[in-house]
PDB file of N, CA and C in Angstrom:
ATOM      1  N   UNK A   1     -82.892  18.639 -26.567  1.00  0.00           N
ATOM      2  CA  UNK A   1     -83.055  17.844 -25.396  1.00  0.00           C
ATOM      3  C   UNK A   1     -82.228  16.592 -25.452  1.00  0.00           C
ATOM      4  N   UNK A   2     -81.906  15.790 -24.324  1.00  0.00           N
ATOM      5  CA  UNK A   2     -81.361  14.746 -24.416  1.00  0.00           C
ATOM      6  C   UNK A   2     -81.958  13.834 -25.175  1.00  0.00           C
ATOM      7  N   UNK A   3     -81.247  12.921 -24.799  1.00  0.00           N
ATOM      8  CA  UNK A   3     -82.113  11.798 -25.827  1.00  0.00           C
ATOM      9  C   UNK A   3     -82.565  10.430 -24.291  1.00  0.00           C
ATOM     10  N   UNK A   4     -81.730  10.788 -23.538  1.00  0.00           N
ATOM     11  CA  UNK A   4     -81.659   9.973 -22.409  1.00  0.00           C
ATOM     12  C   UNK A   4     -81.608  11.037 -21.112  1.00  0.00           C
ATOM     13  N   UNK A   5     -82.832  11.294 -20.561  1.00  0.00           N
ATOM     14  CA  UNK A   5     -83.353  12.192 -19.550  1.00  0.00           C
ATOM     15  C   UNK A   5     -82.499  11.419 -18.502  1.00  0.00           C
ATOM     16  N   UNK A   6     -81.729  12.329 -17.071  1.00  0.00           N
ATOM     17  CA  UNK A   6     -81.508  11.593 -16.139  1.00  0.00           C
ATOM     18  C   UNK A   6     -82.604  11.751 -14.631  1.00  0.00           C
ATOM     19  N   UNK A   7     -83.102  10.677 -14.541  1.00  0.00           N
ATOM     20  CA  UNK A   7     -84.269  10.942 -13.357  1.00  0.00           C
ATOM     21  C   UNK A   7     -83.552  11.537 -12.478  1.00  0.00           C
ATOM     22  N   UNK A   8     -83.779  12.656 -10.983  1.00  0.00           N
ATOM     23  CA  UNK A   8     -83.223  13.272  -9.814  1.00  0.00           C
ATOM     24  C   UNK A   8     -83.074  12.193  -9.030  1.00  0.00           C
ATOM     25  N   UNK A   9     -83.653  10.866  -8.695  1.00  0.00           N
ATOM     26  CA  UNK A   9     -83.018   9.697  -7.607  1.00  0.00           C
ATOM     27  C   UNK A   9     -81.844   9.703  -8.030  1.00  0.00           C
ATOM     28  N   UNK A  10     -81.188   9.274  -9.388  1.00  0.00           N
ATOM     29  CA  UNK A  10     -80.017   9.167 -10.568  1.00  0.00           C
ATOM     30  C   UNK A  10     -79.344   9.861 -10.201  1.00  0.00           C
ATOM     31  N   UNK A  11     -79.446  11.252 -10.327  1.00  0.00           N
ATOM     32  CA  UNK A  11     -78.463  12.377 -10.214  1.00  0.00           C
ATOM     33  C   UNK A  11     -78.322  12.241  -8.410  1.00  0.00           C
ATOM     34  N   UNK A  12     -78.859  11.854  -7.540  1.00  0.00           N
ATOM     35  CA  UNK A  12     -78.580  11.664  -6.074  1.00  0.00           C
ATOM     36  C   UNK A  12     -77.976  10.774  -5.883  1.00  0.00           C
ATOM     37  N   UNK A  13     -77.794   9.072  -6.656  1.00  0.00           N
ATOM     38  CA  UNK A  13     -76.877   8.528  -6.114  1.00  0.00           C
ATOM     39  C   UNK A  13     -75.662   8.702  -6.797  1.00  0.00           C
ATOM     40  N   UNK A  14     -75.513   9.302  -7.796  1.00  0.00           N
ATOM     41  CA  UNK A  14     -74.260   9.788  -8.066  1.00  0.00           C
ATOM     42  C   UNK A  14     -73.573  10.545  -7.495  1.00  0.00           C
ATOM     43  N   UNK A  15     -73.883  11.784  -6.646  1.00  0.00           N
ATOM     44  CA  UNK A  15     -73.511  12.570  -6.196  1.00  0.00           C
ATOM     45  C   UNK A  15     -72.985  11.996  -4.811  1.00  0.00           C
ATOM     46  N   UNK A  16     -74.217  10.665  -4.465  1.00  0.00           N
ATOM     47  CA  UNK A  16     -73.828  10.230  -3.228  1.00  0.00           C
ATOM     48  C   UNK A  16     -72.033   9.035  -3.578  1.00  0.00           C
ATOM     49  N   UNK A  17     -72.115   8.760  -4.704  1.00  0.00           N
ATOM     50  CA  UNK A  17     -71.205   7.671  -5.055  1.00  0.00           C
ATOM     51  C   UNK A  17     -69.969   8.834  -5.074  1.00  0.00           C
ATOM     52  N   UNK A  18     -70.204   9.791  -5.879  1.00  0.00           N
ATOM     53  CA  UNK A  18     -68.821  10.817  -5.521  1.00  0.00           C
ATOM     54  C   UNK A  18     -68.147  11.226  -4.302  1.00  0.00           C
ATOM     55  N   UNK A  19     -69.072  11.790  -3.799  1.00  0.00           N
ATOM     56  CA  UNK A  19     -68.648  11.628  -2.043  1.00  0.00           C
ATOM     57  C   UNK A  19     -68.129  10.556  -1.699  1.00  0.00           C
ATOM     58  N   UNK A  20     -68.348   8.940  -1.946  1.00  0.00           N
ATOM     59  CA  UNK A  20     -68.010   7.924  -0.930  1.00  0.00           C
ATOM     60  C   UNK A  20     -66.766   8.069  -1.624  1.00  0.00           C
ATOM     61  N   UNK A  21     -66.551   8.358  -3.236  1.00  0.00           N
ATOM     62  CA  UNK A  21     -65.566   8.188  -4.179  1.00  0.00           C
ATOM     63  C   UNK A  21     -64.028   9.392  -3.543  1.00  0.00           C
ATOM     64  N   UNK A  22     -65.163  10.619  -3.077  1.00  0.00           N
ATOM     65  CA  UNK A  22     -64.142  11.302  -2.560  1.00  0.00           C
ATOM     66  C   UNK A  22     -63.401  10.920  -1.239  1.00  0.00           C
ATOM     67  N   UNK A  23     -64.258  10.526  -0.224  1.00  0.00           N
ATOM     68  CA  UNK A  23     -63.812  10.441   0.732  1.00  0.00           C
ATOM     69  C   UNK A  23     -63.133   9.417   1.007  1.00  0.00           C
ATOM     70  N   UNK A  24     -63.362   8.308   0.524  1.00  0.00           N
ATOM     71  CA  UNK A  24     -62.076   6.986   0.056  1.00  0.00           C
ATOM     72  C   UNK A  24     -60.931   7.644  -0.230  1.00  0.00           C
ATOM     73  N   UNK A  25     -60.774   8.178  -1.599  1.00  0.00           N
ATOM     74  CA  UNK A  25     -59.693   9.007  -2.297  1.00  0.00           C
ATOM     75  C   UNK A  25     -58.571   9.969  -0.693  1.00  0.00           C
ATOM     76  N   UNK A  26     -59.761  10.956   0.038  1.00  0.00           N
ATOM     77  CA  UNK A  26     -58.577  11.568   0.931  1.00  0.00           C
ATOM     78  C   UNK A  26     -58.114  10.760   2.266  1.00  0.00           C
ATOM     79  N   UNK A  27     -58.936   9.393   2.283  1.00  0.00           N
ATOM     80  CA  UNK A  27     -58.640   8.177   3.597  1.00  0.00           C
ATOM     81  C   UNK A  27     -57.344   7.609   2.661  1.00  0.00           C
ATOM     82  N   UNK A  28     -57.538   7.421   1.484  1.00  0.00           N
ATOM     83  CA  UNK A  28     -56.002   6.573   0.829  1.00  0.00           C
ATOM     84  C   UNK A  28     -54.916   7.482   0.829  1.00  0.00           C
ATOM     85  N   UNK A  29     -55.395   8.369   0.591  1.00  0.00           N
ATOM     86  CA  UNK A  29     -54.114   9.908   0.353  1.00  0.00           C
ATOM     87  C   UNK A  29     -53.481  10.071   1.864  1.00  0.00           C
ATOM     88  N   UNK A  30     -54.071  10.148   3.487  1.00  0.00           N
ATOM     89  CA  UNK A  30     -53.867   9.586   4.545  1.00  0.00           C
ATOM     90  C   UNK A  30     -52.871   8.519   4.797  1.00  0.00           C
ATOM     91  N   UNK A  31     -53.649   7.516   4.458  1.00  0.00           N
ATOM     92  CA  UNK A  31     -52.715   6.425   4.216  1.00  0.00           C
ATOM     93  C   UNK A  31     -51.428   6.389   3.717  1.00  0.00           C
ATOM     94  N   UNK A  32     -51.549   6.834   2.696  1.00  0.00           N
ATOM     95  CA  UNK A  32     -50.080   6.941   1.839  1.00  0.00           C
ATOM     96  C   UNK A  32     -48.931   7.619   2.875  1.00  0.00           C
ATOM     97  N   UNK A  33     -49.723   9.171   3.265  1.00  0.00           N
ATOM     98  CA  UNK A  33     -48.599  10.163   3.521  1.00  0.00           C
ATOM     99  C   UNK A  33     -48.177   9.437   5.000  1.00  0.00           C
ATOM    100  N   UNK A  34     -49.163   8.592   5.148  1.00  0.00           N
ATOM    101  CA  UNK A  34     -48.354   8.168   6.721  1.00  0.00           C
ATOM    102  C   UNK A  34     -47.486   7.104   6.068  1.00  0.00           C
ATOM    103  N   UNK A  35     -48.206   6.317   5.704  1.00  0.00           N
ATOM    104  CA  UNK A  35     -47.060   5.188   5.410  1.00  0.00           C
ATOM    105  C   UNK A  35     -45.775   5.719   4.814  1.00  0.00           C
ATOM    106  N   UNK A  36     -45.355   6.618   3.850  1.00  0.00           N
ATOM    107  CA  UNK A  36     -44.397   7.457   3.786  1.00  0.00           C
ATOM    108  C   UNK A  36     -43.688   7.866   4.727  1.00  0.00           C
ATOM    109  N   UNK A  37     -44.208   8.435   5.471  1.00  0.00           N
ATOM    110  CA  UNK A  37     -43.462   8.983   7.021  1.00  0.00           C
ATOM    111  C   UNK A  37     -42.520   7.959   7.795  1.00  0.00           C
ATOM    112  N   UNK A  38     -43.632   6.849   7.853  1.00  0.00           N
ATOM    113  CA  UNK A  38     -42.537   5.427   8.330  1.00  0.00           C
ATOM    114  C   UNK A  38     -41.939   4.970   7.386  1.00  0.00           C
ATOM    115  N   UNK A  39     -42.243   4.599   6.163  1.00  0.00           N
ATOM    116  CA  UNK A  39     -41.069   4.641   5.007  1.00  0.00           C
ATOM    117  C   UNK A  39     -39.460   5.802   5.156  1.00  0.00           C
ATOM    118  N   UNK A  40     -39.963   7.160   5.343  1.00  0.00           N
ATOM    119  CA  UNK A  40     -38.891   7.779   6.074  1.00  0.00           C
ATOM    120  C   UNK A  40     -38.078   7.510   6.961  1.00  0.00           C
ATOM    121  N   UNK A  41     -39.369   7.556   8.040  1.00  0.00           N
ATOM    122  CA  UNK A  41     -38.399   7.167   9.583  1.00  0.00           C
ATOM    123  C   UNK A  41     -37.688   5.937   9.052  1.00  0.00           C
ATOM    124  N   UNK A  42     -38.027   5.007   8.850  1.00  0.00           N
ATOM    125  CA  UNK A  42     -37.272   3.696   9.023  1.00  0.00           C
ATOM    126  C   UNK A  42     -36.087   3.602   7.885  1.00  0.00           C
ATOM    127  N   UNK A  43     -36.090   4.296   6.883  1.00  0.00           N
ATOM    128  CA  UNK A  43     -35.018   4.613   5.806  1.00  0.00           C
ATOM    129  C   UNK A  43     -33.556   5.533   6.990  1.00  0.00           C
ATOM    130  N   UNK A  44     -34.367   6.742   7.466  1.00  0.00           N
ATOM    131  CA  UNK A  44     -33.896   7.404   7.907  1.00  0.00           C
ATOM    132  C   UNK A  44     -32.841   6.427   9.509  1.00  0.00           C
ATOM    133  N   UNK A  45     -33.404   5.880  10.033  1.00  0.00           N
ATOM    134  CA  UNK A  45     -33.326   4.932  11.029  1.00  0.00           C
ATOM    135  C   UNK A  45     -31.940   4.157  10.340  1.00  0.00           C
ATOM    136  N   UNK A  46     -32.580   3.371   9.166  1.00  0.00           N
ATOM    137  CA  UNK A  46     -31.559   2.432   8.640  1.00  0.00           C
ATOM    138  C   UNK A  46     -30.134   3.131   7.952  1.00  0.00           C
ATOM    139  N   UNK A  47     -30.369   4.653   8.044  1.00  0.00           N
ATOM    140  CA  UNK A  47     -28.697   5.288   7.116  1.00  0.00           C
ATOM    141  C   UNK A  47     -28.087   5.275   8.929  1.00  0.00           C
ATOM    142  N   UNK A  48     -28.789   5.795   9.817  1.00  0.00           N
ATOM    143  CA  UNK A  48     -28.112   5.858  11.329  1.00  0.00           C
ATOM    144  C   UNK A  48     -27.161   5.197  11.285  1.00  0.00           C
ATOM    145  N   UNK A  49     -28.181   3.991  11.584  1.00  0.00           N
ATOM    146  CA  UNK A  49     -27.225   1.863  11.572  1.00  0.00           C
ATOM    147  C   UNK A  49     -26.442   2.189  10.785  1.00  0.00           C
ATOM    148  N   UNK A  50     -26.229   2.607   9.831  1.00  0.00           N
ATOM    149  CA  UNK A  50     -25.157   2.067   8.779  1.00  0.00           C
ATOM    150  C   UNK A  50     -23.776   3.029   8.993  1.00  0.00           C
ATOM    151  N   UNK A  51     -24.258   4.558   9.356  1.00  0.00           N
ATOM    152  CA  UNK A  51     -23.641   5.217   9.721  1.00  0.00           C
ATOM    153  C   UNK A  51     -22.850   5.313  10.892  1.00  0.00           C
ATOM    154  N   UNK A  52     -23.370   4.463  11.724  1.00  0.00           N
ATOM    155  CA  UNK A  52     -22.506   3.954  12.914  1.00  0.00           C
ATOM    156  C   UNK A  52     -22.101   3.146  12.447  1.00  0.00           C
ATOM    157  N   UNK A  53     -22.228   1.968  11.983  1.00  0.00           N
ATOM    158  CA  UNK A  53     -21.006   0.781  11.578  1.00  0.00           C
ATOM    159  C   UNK A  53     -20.270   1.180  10.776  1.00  0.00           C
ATOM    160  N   UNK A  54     -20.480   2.437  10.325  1.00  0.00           N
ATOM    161  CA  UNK A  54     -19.100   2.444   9.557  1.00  0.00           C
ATOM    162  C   UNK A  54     -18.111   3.649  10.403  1.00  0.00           C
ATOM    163  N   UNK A  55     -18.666   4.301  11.104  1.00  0.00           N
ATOM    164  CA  UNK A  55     -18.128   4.756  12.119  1.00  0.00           C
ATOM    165  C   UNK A  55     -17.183   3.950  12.990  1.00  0.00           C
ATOM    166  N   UNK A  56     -17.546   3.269  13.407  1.00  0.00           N
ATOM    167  CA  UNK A  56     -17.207   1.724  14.302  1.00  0.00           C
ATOM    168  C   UNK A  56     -15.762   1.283  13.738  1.00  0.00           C
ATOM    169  N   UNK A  57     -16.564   1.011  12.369  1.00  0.00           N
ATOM    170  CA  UNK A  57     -15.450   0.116  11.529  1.00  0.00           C
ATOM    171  C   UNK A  57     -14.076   1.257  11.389  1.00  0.00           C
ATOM    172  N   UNK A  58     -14.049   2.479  11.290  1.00  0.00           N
ATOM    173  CA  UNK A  58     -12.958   3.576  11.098  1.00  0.00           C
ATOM    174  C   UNK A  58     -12.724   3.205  12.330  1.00  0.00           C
ATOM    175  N   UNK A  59     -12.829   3.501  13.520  1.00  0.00           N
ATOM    176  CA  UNK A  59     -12.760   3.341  14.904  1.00  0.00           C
ATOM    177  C   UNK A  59     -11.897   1.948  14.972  1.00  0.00           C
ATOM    178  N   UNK A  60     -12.667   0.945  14.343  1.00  0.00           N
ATOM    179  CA  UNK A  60     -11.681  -0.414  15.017  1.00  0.00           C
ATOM    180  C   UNK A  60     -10.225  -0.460  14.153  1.00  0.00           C
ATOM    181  N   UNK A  61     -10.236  -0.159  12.650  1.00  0.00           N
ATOM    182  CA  UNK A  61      -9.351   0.454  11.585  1.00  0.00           C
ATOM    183  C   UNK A  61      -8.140   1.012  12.789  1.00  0.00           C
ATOM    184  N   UNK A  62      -8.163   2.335  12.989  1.00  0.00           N
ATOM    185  CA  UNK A  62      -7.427   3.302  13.720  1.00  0.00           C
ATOM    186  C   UNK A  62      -7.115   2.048  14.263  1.00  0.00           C
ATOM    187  N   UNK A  63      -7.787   1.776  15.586  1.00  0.00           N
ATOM    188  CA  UNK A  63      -7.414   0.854  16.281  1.00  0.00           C
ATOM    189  C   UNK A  63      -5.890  -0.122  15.931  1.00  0.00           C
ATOM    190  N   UNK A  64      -6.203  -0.552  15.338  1.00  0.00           N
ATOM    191  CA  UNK A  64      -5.780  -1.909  14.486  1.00  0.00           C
ATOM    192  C   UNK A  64      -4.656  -1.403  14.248  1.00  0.00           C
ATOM    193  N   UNK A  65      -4.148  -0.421  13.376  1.00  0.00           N
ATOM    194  CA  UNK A  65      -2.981   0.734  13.196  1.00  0.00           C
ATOM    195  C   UNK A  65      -2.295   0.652  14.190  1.00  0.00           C
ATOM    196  N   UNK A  66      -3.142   1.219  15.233  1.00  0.00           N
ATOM    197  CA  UNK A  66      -1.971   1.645  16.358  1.00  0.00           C
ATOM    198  C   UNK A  66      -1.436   0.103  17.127  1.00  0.00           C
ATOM    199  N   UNK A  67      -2.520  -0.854  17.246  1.00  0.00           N
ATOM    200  CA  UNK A  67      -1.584  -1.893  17.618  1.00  0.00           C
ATOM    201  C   UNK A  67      -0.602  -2.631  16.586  1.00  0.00           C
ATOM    202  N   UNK A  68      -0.807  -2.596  15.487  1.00  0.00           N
ATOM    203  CA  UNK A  68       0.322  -3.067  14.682  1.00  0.00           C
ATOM    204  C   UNK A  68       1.467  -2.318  14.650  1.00  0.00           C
ATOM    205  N   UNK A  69       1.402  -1.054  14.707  1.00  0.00           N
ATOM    206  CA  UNK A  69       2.246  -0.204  14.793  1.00  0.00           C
ATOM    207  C   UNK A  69       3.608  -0.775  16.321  1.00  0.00           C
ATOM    208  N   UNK A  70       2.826  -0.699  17.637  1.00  0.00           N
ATOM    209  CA  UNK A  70       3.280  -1.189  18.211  1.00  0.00           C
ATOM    210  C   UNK A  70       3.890  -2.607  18.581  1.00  0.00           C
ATOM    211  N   UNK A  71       3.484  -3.902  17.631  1.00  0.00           N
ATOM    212  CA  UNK A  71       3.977  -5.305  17.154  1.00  0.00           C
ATOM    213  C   UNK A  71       5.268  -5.032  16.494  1.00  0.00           C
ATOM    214  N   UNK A  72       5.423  -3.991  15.591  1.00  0.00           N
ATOM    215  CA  UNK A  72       6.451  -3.949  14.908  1.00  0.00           C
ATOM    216  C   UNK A  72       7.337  -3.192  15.664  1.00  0.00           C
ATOM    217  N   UNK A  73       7.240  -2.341  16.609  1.00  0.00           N
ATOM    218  CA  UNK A  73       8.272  -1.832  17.389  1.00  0.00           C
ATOM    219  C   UNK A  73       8.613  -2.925  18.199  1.00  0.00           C
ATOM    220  N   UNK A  74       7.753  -3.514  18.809  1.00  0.00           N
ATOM    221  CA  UNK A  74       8.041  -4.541  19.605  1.00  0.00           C
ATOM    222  C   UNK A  74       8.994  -5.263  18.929  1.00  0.00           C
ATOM    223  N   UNK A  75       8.437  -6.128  18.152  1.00  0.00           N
ATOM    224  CA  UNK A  75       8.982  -6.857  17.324  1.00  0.00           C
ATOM    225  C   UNK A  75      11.060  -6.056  16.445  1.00  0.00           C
ATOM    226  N   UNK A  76      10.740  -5.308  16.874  1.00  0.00           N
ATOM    227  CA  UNK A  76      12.391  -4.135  16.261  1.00  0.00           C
ATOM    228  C   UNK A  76      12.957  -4.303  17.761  1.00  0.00           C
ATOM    229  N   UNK A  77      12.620  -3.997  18.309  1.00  0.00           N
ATOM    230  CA  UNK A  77      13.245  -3.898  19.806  1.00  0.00           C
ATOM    231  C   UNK A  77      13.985  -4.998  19.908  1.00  0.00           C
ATOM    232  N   UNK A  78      13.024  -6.144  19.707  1.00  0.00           N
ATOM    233  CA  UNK A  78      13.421  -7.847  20.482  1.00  0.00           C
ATOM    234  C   UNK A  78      13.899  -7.671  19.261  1.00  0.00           C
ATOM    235  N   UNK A  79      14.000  -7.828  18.041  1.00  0.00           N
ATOM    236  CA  UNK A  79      15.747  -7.967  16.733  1.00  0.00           C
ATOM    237  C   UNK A  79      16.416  -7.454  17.430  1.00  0.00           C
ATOM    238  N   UNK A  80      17.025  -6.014  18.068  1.00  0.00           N
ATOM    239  CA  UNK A  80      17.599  -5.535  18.054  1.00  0.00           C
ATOM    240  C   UNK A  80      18.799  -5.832  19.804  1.00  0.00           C
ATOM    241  N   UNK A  81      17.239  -6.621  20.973  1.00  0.00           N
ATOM    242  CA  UNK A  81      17.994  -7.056  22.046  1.00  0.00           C
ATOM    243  C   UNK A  81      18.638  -8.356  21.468  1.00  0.00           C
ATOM    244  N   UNK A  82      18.284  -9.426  20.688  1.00  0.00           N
ATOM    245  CA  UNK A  82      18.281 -10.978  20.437  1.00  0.00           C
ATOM    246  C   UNK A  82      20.249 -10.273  19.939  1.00  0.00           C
ATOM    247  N   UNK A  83      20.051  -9.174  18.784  1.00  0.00           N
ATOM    248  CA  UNK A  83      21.456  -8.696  18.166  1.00  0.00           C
ATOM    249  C   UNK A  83      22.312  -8.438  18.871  1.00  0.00           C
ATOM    250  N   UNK A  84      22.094  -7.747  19.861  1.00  0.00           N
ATOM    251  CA  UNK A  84      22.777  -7.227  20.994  1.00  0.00           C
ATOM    252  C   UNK A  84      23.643  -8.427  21.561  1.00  0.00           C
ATOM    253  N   UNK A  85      22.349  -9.247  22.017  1.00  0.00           N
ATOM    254  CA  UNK A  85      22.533 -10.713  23.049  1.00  0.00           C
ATOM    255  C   UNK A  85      24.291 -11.711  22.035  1.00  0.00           C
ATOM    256  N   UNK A  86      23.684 -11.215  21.214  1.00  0.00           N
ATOM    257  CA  UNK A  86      24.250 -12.634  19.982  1.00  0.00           C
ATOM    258  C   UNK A  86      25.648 -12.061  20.175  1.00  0.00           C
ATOM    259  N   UNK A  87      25.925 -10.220  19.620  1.00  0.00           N
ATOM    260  CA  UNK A  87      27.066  -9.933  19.682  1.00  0.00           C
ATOM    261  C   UNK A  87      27.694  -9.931  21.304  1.00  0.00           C
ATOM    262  N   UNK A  88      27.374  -9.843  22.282  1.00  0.00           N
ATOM    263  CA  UNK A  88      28.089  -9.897  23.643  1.00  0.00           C
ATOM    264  C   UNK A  88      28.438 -11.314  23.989  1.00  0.00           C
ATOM    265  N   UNK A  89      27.692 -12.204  23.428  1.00  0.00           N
ATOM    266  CA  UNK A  89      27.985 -13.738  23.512  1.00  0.00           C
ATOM    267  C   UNK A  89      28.847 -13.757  22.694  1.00  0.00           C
ATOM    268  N   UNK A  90      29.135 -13.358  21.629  1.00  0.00           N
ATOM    269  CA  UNK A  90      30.429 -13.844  20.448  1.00  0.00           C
ATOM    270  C   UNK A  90      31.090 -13.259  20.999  1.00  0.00           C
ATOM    271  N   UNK A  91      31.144 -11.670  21.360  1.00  0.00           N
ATOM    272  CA  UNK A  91      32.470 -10.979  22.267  1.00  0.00           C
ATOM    273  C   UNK A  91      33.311 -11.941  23.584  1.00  0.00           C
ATOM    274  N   UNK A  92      32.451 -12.424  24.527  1.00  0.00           N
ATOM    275  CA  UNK A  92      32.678 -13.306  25.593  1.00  0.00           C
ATOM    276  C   UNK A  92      33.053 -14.476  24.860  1.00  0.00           C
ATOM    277  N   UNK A  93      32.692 -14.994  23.672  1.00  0.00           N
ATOM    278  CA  UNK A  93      33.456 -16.404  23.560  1.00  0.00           C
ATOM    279  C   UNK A  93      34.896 -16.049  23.041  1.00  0.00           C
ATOM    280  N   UNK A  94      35.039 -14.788  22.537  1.00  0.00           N
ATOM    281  CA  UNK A  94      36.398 -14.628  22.032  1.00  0.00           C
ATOM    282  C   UNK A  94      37.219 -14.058  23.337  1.00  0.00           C
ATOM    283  N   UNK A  95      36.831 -13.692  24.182  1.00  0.00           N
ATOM    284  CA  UNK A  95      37.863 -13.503  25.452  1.00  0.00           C
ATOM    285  C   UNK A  95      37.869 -14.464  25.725  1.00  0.00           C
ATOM    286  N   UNK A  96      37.255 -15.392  26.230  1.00  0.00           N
ATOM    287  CA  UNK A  96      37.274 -16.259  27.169  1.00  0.00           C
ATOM    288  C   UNK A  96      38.334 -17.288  25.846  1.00  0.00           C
ATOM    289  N   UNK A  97      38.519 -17.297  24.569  1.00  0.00           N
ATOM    290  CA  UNK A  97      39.588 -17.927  24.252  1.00  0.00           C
ATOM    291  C   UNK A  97      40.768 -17.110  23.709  1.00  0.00           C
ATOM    292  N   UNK A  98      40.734 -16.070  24.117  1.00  0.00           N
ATOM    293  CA  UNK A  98      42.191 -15.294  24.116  1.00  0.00           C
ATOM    294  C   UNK A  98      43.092 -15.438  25.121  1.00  0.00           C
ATOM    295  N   UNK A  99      44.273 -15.328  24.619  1.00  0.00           N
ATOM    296  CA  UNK A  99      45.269 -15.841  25.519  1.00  0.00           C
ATOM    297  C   UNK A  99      45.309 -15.396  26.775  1.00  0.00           C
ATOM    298  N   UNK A 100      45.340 -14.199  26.847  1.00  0.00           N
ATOM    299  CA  UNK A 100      45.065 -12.929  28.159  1.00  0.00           C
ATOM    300  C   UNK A 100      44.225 -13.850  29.142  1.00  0.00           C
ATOM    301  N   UNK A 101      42.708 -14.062  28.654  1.00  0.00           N
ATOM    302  CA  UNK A 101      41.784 -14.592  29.405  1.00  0.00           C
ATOM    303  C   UNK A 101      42.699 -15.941  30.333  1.00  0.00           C
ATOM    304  N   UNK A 102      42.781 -16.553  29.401  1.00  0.00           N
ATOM    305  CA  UNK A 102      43.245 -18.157  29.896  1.00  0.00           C
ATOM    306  C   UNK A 102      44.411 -17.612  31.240  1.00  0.00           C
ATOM    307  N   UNK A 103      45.364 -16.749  30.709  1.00  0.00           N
ATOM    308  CA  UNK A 103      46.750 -16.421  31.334  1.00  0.00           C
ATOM    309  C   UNK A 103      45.891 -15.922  33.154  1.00  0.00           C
ATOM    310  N   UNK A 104      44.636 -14.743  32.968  1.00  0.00           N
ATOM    311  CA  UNK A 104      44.292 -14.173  33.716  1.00  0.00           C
ATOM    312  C   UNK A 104      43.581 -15.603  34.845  1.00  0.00           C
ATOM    313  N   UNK A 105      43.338 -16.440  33.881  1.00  0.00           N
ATOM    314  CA  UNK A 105      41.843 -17.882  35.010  1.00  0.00           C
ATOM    315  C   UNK A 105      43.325 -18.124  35.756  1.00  0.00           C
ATOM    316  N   UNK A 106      44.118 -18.472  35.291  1.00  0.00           N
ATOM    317  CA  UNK A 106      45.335 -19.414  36.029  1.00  0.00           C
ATOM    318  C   UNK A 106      45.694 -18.457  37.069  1.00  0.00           C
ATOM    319  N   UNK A 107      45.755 -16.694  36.874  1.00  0.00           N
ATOM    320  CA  UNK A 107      46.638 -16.542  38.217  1.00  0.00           C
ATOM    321  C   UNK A 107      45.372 -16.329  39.347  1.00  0.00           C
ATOM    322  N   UNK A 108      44.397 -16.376  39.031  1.00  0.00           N
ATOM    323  CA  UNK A 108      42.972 -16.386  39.796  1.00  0.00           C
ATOM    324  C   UNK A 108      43.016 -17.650  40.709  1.00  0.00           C
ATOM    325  N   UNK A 109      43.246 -18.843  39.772  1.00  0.00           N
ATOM    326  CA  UNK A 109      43.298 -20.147  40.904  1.00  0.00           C
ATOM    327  C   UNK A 109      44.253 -20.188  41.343  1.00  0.00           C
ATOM    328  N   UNK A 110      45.535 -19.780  41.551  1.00  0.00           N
ATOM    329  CA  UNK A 110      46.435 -19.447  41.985  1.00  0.00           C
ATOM    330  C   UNK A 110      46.464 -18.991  43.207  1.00  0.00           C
ATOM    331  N   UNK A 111      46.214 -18.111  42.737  1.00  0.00           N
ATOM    332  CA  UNK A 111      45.628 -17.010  44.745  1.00  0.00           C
ATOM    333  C   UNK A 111      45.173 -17.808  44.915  1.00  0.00           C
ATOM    334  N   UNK A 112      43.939 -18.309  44.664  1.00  0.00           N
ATOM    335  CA  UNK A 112      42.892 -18.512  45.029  1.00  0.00           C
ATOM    336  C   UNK A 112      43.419 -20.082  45.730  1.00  0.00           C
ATOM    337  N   UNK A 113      44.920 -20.909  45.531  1.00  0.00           N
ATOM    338  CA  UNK A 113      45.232 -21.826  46.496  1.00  0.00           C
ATOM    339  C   UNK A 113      46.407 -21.391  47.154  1.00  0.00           C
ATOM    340  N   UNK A 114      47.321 -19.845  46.937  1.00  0.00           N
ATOM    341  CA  UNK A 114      47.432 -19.561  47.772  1.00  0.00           C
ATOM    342  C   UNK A 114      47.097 -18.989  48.842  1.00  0.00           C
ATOM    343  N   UNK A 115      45.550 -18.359  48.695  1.00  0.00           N
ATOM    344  CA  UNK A 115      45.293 -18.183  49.876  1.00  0.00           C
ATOM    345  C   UNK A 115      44.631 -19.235  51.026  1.00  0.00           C
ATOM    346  N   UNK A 116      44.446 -20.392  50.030  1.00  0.00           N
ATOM    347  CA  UNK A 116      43.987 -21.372  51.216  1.00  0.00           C
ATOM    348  C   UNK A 116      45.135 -22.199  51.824  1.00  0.00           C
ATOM    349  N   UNK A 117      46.277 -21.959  51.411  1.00  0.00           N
ATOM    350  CA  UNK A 117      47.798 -22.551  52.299  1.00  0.00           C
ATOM    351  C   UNK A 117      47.995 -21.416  53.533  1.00  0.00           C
ATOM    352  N   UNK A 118      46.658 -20.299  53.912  1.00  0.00           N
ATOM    353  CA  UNK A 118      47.293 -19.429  55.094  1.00  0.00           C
ATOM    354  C   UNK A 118      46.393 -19.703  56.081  1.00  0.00           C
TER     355      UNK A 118
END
């Protein structure tokens, strides 16, 4: 025999303390798996966000490419009119002091007072 009998009130509130013990236990287990779920969602939520900004960021990237791309053509073009400009101006300053030129202004004003003696 025991040495320490348990009275039946004894053995009832134990049984009753297990129950409250259990049913706490599957209200926290509840708890958990939801709070998990929004732990999910909102993990899940927060890779989205991130996954669009970096989406975004490739997007503005590209971007960025193609207008630099076009600065530097730009930028080649205007070297290449400014070169243009520079050599047709040095061409014109060397006619305009070649002999030809000078010979050609004189018979221009020429006419140009003989035709006002008619």
């Amino acid at each position: 025999m025991n040495a320490h009998p348990t009275p039946v009130g004894a053995a009832a509130d134990h049984a009753d303390a297990v129950d409250v013990l259990s049913d706490l236990l599957v209200q926290q287990a509840q708890e958990i798996r939801r709070l998990s779920e929004e732990l999910v969602a909102s993990y899940e939520k927060e890779i989205r966000f991130f996954q669009n900004l970096e989406s975004r960021d490739e997007q503005l990237k590209t971007q960025e490419r193609t207008y630099l791309k076009k600065v530097w053509w730009l930028e080649s073009e205007l070297r290449k009119t400014r070169e243009e400009r520079d050599t047709a101006r040095e061409q014109w300053e060397r006619t305009r002091a070649s002999r030809t030129f000078r010979l050609q202004r004189r018979v221009w004003k020429l006419r140009k007072a003989v035709r006002s003696w008619r």
